[in-house]
Protein backbone atom coordinates (compact mmCIF):
# COMPACT_ATOMS: atom_id res chain seq x y z
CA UNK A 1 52.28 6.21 -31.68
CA UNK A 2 50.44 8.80 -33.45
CA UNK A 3 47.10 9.99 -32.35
CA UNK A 4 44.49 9.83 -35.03
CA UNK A 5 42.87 13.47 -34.27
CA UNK A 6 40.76 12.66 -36.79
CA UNK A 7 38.88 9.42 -35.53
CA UNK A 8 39.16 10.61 -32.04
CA UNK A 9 36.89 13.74 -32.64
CA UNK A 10 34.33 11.68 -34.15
CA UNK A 11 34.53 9.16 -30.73
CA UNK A 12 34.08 12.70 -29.23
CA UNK A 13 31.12 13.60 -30.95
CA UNK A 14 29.40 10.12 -30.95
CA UNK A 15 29.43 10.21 -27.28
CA UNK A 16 28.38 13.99 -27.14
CA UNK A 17 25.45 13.05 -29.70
CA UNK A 18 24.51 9.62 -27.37
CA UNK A 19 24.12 11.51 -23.86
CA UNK A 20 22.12 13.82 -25.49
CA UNK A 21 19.75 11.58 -26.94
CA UNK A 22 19.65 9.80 -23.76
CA UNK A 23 19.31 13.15 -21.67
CA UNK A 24 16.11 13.98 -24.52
CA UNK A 25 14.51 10.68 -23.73
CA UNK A 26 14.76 11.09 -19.86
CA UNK A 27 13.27 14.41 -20.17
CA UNK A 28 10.39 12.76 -22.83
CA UNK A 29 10.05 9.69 -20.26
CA UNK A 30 9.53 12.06 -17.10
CA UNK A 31 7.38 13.85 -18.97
CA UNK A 32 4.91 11.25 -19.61
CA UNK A 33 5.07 10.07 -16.17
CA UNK A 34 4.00 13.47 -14.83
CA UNK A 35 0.80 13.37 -17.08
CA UNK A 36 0.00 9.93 -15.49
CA UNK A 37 0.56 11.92 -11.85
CA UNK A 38 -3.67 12.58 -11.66
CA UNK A 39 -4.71 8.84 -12.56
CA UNK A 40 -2.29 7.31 -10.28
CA UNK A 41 -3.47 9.82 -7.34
CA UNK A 42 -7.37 8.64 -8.42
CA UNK A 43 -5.90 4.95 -8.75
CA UNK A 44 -5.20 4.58 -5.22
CA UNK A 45 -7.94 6.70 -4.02
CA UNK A 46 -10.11 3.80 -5.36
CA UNK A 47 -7.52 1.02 -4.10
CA UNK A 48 -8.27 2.83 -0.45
CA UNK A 49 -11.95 2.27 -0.87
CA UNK A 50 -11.83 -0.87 -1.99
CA UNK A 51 -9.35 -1.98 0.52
CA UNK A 52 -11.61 -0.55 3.27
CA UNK A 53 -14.57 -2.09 1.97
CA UNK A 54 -13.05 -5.54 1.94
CA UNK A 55 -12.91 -6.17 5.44
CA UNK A 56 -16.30 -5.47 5.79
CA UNK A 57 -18.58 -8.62 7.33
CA UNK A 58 -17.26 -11.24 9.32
CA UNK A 59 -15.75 -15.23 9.12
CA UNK A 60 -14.87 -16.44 6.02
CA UNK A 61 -17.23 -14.30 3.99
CA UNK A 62 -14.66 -11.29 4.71
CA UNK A 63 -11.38 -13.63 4.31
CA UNK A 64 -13.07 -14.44 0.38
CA UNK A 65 -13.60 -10.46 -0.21
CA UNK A 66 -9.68 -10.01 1.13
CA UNK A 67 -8.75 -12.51 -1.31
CA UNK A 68 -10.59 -11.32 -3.94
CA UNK A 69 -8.79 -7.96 -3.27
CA UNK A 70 -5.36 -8.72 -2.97
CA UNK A 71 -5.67 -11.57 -6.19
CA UNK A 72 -7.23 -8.52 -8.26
CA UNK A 73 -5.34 -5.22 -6.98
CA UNK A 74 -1.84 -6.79 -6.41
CA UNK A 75 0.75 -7.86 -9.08
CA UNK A 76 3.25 -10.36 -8.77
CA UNK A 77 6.47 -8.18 -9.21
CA UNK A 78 9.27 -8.06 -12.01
CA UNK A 79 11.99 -8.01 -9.24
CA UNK A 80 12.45 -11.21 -7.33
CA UNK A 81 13.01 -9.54 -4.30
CA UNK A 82 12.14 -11.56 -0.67
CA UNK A 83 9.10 -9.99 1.23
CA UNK A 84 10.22 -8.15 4.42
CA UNK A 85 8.90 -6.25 7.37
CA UNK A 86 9.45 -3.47 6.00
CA UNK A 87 8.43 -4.73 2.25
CA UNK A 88 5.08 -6.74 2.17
CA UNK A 89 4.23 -8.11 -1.73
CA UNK A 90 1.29 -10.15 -2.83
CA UNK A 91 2.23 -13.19 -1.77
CA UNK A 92 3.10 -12.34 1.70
CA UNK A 93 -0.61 -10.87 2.04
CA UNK A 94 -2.07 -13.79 0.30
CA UNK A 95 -0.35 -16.20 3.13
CA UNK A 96 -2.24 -13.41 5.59
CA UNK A 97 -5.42 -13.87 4.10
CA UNK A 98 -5.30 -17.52 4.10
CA UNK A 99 -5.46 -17.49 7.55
CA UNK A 100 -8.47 -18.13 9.60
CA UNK A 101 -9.34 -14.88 11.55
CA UNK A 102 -8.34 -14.79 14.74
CA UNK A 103 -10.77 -12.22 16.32
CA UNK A 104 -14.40 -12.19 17.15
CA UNK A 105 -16.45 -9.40 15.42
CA UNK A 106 -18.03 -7.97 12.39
CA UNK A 107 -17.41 -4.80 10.49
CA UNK A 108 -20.44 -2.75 9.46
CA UNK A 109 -19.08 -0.10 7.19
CA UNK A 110 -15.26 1.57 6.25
CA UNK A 111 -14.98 4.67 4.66
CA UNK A 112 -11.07 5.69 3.30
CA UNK A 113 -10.02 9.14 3.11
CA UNK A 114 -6.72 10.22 1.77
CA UNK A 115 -4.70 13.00 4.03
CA UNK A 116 -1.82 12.86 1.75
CA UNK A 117 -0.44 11.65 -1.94
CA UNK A 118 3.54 12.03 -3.39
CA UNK A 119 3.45 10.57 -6.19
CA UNK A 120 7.10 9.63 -7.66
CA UNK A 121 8.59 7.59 -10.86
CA UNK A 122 10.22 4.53 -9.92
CA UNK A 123 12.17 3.06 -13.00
CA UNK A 124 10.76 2.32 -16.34
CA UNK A 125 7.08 0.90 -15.86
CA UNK A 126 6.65 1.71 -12.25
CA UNK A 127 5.42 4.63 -9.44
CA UNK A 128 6.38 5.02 -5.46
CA UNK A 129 3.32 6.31 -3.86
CA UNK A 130 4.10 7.87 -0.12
CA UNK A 131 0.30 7.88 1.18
CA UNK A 132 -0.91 8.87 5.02
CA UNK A 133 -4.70 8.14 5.33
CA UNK A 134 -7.18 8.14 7.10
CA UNK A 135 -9.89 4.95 7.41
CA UNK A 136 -13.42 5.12 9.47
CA UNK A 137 -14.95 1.80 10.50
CA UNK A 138 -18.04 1.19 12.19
CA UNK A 139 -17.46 -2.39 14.19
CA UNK A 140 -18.83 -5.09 16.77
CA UNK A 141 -16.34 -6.39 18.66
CA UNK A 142 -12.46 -6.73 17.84
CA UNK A 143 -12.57 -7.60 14.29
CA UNK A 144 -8.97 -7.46 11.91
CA UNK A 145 -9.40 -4.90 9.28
CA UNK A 146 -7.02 -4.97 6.55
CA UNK A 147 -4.49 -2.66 5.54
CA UNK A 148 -1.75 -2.85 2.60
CA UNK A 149 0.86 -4.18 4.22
CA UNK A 150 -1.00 -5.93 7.08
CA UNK A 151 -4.03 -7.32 8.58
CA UNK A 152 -4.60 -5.20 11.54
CA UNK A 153 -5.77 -7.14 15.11
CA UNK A 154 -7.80 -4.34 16.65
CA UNK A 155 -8.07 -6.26 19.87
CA UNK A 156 -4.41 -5.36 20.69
CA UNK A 157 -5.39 -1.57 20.28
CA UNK A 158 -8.10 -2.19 22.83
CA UNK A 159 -5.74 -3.81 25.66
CA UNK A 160 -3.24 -1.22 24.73
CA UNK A 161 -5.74 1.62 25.08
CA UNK A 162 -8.39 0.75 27.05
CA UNK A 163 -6.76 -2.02 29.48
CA UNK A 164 -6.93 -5.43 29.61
CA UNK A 165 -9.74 -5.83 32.47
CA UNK A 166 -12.09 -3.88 30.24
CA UNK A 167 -11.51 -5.09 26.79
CA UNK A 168 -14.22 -8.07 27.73
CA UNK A 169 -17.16 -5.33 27.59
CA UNK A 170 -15.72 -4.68 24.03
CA UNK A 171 -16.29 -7.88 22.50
CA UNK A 172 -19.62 -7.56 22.10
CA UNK A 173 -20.14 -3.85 21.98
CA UNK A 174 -20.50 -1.43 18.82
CA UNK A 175 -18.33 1.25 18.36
CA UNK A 176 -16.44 3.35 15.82
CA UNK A 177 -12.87 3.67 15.43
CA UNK A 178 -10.88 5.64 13.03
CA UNK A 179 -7.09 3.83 11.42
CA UNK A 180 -4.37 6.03 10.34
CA UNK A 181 -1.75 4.39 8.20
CA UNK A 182 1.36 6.10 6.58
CA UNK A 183 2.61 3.84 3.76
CA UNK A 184 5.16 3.81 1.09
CA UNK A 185 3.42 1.39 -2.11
CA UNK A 186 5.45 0.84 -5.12
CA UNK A 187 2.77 0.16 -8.06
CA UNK A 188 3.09 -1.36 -11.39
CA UNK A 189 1.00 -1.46 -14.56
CA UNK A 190 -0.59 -4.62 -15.33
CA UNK A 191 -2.87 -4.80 -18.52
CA UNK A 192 -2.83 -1.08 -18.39
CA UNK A 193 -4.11 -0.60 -14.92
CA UNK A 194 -2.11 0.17 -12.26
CA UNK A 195 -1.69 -2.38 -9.33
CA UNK A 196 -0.03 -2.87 -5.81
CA UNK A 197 3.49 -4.19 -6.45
CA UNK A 198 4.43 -4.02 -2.53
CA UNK A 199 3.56 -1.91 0.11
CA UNK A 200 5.48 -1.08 3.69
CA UNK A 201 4.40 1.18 6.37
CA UNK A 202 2.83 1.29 9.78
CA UNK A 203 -0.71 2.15 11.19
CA UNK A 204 -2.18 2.99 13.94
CA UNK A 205 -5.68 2.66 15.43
CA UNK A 206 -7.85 5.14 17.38
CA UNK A 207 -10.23 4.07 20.13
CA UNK A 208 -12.52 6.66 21.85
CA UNK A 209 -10.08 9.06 20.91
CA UNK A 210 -6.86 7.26 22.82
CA UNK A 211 -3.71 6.16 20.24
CA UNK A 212 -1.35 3.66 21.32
CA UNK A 213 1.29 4.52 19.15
CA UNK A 214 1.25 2.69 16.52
CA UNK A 215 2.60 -0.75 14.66
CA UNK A 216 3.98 -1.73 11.88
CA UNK A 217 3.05 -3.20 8.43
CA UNK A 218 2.64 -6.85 9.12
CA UNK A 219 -0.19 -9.25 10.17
């Protein structure tokens, strides 16, 4: 059987011509993403705020504001994937914040500060933000506070840290407390704005200075 040089070059140079343009594009593609970098560092910024803000109040008043949050800040994702410890998606945290609260308390203010943002392309449409933070709440009592991936039962911190016998003279008391979270959220765009595809992580809270190690993304 002969070889037809002739055809077989131009097989060679269609493919040589195709990886090229698809090397160009990936360079073009990466490229935009990069310029988007800044927003999506702002963009969740502003999701911290908001996300400490929302857990502000007490009773059901809070559990609407939650709801409010996750319905408007999370997107239901392309990829059907199942929810997991590790993987928490909006309809994991919507099942969280359907539940009645199960602590005693009020928060009076949060304030979110951002220690750290890596900011990486993940596929076509989407990012993977690695984010440590940093959140200051003024509270009464044991109140949940929200996180991305979890709603956060303070009283637990308190037994941990402070022991069980004393955690009684905590219910009613005021006191600040500062939550440090390290989580991993994937975000996708959504009408142009970026929005919480999933989120998975751990955080950890800080009374009177004392840590108890930490826990990990789920309510």
């Amino acid at each position: 059987m002969r070889i037809k040089w002739k055809e077989l070059n131009r097989g060679i140079v269609l493919a040589v011509v195709l990886a090229a343009g698809l090397t160009v594009s990936v360079i073009i593609q990466d490229a935009k993403f990069e310029k988007n970098i800044p927003d999506i560092e702002n963009r969740m910024e502003e999701l911290g705020q908001e996300l400490a803000e929302s857990s502000i109040g007490s009773g059901e008043a809070v559990r609407r504001k939650q709801r409010a949050f996750i319905m408007n800040e999370y997107v239901d994702r392309k990829s059907k994937v199942e929810d997991t410890m590790a993987t928490i998606a909006k309809g994991n945290m919507l099942f969280m914040a359907n539940q009645p609260s199960k602590e005693n308390g009020e928060v009076k203010s949060g304030e979110f500060r951002s220690k750290r943002i890596d900011v990486y392309k993940a596929g076509p449409n989407g990012a993977t933000v690695e984010l440590e933070y940093e959140m200051k709440v003024d509270m009464i009592g044991t109140p949940e506070i929200m996180q991305f991936g979890e709603m956060m039962q303070t009283e637990w911190y308190f037994e941990d840290v402070i022991g069980e016998k004393d955690v009684t003279k905590k219910l009613t008391a005021e006191h600040s407390v500062v939550v440090n979270g390290t989580y991993t959220v994937t975000l996708e765009k959504s009408d142009g704005v970026w929005k919480i595809a999933t989120a998975g992580g751990f955080s950890d809270l800080s009374v009177e200075g004392k840590e108890n190690g930490g826990g990990m993304g789920v309510g």
